[in-house]
PDB file of N, CA and C in Angstrom:
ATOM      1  N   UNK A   1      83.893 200.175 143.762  1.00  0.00           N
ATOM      2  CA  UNK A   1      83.572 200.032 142.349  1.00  0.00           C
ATOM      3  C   UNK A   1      82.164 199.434 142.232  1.00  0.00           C
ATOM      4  N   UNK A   2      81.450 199.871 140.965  1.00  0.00           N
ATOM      5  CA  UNK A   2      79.742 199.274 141.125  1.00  0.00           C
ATOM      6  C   UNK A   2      80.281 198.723 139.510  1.00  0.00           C
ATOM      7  N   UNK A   3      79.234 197.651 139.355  1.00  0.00           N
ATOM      8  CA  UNK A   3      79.001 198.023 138.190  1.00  0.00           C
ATOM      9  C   UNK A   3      78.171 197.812 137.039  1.00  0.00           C
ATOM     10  N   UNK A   4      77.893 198.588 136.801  1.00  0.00           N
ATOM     11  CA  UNK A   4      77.401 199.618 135.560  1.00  0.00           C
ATOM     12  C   UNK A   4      76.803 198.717 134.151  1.00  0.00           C
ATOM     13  N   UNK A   5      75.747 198.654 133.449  1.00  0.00           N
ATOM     14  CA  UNK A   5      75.575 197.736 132.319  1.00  0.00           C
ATOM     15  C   UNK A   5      74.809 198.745 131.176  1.00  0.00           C
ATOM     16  N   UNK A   6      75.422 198.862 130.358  1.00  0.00           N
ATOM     17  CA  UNK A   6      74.946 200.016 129.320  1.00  0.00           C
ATOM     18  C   UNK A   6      74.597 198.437 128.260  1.00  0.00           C
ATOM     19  N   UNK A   7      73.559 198.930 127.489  1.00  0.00           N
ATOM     20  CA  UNK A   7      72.636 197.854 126.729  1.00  0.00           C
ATOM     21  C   UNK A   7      71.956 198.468 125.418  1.00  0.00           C
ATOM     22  N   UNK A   8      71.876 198.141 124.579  1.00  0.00           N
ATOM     23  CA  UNK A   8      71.595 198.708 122.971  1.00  0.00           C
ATOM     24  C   UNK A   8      70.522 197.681 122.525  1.00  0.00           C
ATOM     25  N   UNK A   9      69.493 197.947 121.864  1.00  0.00           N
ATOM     26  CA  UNK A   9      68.504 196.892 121.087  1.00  0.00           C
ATOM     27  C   UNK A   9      68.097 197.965 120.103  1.00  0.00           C
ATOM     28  N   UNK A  10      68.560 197.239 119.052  1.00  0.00           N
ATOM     29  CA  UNK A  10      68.370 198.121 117.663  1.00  0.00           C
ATOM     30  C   UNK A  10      67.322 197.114 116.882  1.00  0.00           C
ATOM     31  N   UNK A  11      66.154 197.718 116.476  1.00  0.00           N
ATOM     32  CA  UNK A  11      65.293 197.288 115.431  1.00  0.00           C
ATOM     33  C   UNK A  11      65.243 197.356 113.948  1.00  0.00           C
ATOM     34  N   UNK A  12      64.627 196.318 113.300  1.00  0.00           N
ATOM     35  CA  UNK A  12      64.514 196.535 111.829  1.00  0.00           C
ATOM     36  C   UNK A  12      65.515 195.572 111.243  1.00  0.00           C
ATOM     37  N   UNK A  13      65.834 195.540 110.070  1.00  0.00           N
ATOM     38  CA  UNK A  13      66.754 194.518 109.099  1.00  0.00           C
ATOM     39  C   UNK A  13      67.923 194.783 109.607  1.00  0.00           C
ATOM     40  N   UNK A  14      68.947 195.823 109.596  1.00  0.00           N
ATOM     41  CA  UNK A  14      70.008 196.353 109.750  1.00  0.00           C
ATOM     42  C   UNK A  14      70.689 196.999 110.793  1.00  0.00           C
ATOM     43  N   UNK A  15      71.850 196.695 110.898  1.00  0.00           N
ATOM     44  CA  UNK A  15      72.622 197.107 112.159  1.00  0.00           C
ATOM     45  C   UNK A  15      72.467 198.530 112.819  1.00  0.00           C
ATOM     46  N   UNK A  16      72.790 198.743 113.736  1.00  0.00           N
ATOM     47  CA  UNK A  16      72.925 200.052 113.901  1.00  0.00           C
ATOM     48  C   UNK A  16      74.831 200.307 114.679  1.00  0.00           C
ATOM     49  N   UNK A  17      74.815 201.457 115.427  1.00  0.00           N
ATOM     50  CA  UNK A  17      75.657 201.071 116.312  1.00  0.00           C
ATOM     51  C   UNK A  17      75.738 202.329 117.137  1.00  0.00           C
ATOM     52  N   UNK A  18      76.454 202.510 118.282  1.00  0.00           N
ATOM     53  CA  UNK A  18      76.695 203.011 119.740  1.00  0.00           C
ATOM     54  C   UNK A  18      77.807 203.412 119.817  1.00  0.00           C
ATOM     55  N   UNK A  19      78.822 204.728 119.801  1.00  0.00           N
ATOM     56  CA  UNK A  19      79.664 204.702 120.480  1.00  0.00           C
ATOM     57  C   UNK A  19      79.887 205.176 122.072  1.00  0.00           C
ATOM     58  N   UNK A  20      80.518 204.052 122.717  1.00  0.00           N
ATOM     59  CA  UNK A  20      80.149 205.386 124.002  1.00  0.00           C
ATOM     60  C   UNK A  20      81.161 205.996 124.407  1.00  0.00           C
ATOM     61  N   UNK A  21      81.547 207.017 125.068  1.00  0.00           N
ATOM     62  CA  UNK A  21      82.378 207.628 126.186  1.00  0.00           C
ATOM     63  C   UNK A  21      82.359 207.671 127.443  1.00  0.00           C
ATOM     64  N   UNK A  22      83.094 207.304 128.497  1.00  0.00           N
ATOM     65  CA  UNK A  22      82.321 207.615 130.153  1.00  0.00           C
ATOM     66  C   UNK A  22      83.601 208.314 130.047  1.00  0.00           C
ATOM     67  N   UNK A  23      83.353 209.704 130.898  1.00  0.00           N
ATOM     68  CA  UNK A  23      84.025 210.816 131.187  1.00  0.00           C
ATOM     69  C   UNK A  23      84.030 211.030 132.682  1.00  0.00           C
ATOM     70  N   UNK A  24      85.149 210.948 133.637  1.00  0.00           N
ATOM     71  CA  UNK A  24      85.283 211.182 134.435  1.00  0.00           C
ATOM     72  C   UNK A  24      86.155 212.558 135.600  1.00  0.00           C
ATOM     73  N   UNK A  25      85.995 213.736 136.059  1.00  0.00           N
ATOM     74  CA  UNK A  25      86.799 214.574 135.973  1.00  0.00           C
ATOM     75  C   UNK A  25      87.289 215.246 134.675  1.00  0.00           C
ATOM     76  N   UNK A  26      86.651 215.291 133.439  1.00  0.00           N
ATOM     77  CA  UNK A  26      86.821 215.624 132.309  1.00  0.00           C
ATOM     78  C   UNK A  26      87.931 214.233 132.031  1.00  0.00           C
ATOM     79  N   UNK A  27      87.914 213.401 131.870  1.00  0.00           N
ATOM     80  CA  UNK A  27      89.204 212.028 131.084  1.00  0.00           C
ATOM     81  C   UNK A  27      88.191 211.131 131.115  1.00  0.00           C
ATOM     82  N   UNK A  28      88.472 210.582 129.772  1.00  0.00           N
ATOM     83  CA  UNK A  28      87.995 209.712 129.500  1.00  0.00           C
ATOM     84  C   UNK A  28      88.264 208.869 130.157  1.00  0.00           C
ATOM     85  N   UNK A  29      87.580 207.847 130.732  1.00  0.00           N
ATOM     86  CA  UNK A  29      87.741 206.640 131.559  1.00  0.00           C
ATOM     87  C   UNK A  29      87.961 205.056 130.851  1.00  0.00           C
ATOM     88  N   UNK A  30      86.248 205.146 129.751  1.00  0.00           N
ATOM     89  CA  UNK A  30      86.371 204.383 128.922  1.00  0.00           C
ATOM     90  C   UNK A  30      85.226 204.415 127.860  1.00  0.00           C
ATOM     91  N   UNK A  31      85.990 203.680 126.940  1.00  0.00           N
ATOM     92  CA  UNK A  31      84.846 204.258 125.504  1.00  0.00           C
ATOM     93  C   UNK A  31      85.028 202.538 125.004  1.00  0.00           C
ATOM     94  N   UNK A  32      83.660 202.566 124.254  1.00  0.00           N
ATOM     95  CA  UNK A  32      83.480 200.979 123.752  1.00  0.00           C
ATOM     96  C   UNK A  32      82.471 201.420 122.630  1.00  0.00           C
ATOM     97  N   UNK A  33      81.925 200.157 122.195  1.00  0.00           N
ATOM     98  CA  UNK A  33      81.226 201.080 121.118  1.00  0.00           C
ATOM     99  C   UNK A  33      80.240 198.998 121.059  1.00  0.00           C
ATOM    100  N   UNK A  34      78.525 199.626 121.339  1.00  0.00           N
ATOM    101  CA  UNK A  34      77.778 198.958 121.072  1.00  0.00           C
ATOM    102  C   UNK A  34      77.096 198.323 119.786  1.00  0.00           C
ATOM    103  N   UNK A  35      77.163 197.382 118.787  1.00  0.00           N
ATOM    104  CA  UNK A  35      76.471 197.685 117.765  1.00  0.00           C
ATOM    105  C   UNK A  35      75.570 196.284 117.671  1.00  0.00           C
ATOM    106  N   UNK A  36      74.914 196.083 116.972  1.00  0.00           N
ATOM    107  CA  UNK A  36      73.731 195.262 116.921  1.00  0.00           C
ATOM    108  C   UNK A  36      72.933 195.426 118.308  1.00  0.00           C
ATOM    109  N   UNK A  37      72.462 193.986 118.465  1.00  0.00           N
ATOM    110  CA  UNK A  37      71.892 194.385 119.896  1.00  0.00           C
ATOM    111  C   UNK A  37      72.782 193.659 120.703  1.00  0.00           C
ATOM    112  N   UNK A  38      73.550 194.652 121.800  1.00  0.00           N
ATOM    113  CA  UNK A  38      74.597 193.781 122.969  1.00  0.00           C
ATOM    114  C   UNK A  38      74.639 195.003 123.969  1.00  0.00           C
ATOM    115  N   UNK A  39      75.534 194.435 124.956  1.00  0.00           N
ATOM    116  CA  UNK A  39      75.402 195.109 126.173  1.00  0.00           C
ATOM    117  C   UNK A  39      77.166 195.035 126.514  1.00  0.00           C
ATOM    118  N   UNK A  40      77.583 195.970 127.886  1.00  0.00           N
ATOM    119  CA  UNK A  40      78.271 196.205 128.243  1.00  0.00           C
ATOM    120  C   UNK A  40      78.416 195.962 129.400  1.00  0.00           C
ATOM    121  N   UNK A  41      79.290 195.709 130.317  1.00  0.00           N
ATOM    122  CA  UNK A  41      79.525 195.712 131.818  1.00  0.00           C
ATOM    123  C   UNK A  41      80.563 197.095 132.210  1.00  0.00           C
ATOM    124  N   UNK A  42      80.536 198.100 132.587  1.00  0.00           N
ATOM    125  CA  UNK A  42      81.546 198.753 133.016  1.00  0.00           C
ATOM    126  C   UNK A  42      81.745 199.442 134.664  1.00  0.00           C
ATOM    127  N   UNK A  43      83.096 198.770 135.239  1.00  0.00           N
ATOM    128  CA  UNK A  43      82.985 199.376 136.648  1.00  0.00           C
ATOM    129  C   UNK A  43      83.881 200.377 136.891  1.00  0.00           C
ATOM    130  N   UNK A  44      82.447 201.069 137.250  1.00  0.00           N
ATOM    131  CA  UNK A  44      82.753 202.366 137.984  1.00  0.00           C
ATOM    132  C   UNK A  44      83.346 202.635 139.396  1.00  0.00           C
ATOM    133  N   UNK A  45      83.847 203.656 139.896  1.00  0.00           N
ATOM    134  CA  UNK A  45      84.191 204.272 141.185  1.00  0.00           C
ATOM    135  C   UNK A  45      83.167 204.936 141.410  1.00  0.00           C
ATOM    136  N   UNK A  46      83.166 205.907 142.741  1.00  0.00           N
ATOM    137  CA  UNK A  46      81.933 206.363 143.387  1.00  0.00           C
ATOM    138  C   UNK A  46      82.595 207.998 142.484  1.00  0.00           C
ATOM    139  N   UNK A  47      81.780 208.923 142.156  1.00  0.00           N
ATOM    140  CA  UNK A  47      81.824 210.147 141.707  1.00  0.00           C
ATOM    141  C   UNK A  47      80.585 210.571 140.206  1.00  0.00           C
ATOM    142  N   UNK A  48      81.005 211.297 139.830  1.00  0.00           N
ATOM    143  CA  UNK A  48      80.017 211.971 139.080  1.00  0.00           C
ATOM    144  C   UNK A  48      81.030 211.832 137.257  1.00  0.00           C
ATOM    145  N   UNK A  49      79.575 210.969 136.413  1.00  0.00           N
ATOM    146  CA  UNK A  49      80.605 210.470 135.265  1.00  0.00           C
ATOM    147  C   UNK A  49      79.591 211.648 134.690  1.00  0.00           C
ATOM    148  N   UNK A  50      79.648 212.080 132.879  1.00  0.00           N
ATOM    149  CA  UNK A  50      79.829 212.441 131.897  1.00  0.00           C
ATOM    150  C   UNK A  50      79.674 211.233 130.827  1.00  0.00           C
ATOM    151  N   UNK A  51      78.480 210.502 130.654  1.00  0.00           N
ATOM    152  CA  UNK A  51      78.212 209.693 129.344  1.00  0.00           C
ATOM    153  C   UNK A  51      77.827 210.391 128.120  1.00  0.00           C
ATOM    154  N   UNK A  52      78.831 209.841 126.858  1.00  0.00           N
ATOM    155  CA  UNK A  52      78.674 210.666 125.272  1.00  0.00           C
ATOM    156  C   UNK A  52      77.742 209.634 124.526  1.00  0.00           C
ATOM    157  N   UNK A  53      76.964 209.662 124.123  1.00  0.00           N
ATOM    158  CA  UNK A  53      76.546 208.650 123.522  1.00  0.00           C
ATOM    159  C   UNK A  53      76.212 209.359 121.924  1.00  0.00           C
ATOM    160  N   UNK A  54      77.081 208.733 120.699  1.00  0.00           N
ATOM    161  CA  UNK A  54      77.068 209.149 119.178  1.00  0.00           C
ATOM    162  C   UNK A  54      76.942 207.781 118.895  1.00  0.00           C
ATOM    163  N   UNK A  55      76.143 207.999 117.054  1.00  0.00           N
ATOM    164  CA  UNK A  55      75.585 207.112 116.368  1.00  0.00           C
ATOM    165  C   UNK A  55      75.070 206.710 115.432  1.00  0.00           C
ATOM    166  N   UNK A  56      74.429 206.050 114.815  1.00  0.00           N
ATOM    167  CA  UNK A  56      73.987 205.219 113.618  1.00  0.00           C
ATOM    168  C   UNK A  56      72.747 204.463 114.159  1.00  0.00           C
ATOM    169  N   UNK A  57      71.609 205.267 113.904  1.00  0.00           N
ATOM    170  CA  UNK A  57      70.271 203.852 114.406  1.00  0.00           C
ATOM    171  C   UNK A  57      69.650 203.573 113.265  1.00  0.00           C
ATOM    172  N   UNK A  58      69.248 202.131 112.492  1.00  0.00           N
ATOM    173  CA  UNK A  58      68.591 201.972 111.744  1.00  0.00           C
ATOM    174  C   UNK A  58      67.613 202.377 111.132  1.00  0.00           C
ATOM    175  N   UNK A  59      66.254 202.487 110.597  1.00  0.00           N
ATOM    176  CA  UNK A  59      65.345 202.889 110.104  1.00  0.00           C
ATOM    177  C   UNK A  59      63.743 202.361 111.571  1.00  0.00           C
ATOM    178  N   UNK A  60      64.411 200.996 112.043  1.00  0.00           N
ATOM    179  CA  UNK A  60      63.376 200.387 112.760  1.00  0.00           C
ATOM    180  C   UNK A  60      63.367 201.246 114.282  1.00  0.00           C
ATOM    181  N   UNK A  61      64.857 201.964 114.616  1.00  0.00           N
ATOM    182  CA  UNK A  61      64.862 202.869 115.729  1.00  0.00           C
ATOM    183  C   UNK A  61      65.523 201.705 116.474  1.00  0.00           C
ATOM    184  N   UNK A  62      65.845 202.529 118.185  1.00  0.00           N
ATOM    185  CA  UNK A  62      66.689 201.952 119.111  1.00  0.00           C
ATOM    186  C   UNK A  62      66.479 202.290 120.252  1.00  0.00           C
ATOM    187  N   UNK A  63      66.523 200.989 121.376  1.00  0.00           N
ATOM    188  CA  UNK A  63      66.531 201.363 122.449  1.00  0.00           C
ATOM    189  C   UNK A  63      67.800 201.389 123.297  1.00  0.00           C
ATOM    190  N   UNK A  64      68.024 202.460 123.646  1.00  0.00           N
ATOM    191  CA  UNK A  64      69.507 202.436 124.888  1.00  0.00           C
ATOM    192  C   UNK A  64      68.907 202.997 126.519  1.00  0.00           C
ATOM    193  N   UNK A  65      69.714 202.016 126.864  1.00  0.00           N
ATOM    194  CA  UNK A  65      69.546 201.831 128.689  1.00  0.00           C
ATOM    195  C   UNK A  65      70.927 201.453 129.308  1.00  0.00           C
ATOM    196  N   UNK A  66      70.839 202.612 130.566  1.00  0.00           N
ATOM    197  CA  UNK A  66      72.083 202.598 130.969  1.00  0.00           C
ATOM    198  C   UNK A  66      71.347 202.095 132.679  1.00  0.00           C
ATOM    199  N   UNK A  67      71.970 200.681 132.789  1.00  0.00           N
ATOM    200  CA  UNK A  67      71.682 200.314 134.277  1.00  0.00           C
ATOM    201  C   UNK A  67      71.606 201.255 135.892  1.00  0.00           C
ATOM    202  N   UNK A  68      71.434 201.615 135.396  1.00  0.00           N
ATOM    203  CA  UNK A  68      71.698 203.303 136.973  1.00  0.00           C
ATOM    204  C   UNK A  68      70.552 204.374 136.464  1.00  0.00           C
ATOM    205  N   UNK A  69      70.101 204.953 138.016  1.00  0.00           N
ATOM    206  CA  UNK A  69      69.443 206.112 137.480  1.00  0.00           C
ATOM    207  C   UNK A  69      70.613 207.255 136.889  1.00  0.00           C
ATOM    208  N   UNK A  70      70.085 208.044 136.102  1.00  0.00           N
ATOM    209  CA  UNK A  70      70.717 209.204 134.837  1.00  0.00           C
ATOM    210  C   UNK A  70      69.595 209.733 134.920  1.00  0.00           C
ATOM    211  N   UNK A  71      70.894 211.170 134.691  1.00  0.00           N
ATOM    212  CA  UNK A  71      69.548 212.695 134.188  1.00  0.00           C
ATOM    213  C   UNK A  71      70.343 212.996 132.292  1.00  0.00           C
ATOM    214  N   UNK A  72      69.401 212.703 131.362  1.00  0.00           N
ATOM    215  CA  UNK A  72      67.897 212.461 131.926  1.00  0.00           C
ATOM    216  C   UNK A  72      67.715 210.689 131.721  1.00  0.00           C
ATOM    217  N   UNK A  73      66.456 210.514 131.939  1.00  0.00           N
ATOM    218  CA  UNK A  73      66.113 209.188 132.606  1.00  0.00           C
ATOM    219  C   UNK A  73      66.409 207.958 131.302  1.00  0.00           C
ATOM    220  N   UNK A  74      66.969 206.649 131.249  1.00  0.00           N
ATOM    221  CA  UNK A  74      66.862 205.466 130.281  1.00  0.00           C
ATOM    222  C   UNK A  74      66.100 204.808 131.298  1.00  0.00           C
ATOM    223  N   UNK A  75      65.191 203.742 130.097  1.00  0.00           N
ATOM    224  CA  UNK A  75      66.025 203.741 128.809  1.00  0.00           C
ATOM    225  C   UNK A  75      65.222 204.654 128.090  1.00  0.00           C
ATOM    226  N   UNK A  76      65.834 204.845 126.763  1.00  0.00           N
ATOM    227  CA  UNK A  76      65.825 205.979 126.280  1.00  0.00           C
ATOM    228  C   UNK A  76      65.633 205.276 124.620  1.00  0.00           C
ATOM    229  N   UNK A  77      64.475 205.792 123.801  1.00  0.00           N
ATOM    230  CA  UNK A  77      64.193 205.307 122.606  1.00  0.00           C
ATOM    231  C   UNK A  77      64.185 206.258 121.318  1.00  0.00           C
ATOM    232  N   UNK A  78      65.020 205.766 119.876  1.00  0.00           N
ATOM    233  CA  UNK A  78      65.444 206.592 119.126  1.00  0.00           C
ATOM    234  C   UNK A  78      64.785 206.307 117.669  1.00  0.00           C
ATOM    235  N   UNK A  79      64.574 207.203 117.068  1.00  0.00           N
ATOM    236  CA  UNK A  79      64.168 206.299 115.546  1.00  0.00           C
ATOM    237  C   UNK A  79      65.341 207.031 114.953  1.00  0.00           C
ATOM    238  N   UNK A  80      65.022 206.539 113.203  1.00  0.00           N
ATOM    239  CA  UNK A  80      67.055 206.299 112.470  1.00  0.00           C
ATOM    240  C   UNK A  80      67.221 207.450 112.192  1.00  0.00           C
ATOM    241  N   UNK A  81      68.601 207.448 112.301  1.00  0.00           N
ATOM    242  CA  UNK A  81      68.441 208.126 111.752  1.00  0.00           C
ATOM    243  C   UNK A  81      70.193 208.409 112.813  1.00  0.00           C
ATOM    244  N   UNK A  82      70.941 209.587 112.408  1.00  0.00           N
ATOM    245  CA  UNK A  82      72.317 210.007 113.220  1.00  0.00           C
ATOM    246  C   UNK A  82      71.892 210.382 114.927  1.00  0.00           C
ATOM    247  N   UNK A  83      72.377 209.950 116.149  1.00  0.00           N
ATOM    248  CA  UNK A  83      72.352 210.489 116.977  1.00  0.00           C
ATOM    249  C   UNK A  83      73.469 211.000 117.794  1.00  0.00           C
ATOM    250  N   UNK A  84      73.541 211.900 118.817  1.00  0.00           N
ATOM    251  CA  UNK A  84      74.100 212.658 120.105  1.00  0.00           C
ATOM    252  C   UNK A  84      73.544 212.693 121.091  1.00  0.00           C
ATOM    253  N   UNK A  85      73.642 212.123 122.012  1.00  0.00           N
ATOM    254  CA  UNK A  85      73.459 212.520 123.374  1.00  0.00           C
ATOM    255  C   UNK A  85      74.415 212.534 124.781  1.00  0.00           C
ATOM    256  N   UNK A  86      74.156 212.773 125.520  1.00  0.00           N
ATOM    257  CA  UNK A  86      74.708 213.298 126.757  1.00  0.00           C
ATOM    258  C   UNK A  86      73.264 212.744 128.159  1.00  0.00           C
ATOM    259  N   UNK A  87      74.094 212.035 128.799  1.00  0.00           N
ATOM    260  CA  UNK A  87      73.476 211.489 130.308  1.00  0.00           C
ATOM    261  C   UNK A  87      74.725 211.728 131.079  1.00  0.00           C
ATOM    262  N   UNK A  88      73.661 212.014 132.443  1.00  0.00           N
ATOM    263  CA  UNK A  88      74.832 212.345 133.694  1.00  0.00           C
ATOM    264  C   UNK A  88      74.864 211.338 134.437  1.00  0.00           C
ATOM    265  N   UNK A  89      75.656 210.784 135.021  1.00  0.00           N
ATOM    266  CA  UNK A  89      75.872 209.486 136.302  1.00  0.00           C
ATOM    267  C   UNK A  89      76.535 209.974 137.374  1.00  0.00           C
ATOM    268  N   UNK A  90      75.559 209.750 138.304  1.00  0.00           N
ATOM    269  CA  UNK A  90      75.955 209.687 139.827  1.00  0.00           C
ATOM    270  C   UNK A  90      76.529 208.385 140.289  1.00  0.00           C
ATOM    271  N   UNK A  91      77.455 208.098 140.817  1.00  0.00           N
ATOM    272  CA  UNK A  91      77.424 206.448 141.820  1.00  0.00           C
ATOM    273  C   UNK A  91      77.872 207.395 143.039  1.00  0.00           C
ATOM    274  N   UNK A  92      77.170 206.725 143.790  1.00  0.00           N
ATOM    275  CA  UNK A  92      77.238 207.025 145.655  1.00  0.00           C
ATOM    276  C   UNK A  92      78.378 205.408 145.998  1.00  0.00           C
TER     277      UNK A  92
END
């Protein structure tokens, strides 16, 4: 098991927020959901995850970083507005 620190810093007056998914073998493993600015700890096994990342970013924009290299690369910066994305995770 490694593990893993997914991290959110949202700018401007107002909240934003993060939901995540880690997908493993197609199943969900585990989903949490980031909002203001906070972070996560999650441990992984060795294999190939599937991160969902949906959302709400303020007007000031957001930065998300997932502790591990990912294709494609965090951290990763958003202005407001609704988001979707998709990162791949390797753990060896």
């Amino acid at each position: 098991m490694k593990s893993i620190n997914f991290s959110a810093q949202f700018m401007g007056g107002t909240f934003g927020f993060f939901t995540i998914q880690i997908l493993h073998n197609g199943i969900v493993t585990a989903s949490f959901v980031l909002s203001g600015s906070s972070d996560s700890n999650q441990q992984l096994a060795p294999g190939l995850y599937l991160i969902t990342v949906q959302g709400a970013v303020p007007p000031g924009g957001a930065t998300f970083t997932i502790g591990q290299a990912t294709t494609p690369p965090t951290p990763e910066q958003y202005a407001g507005g609704p988001i979707y994305k998709n990162y791949v995770l390797q753990i060896d």
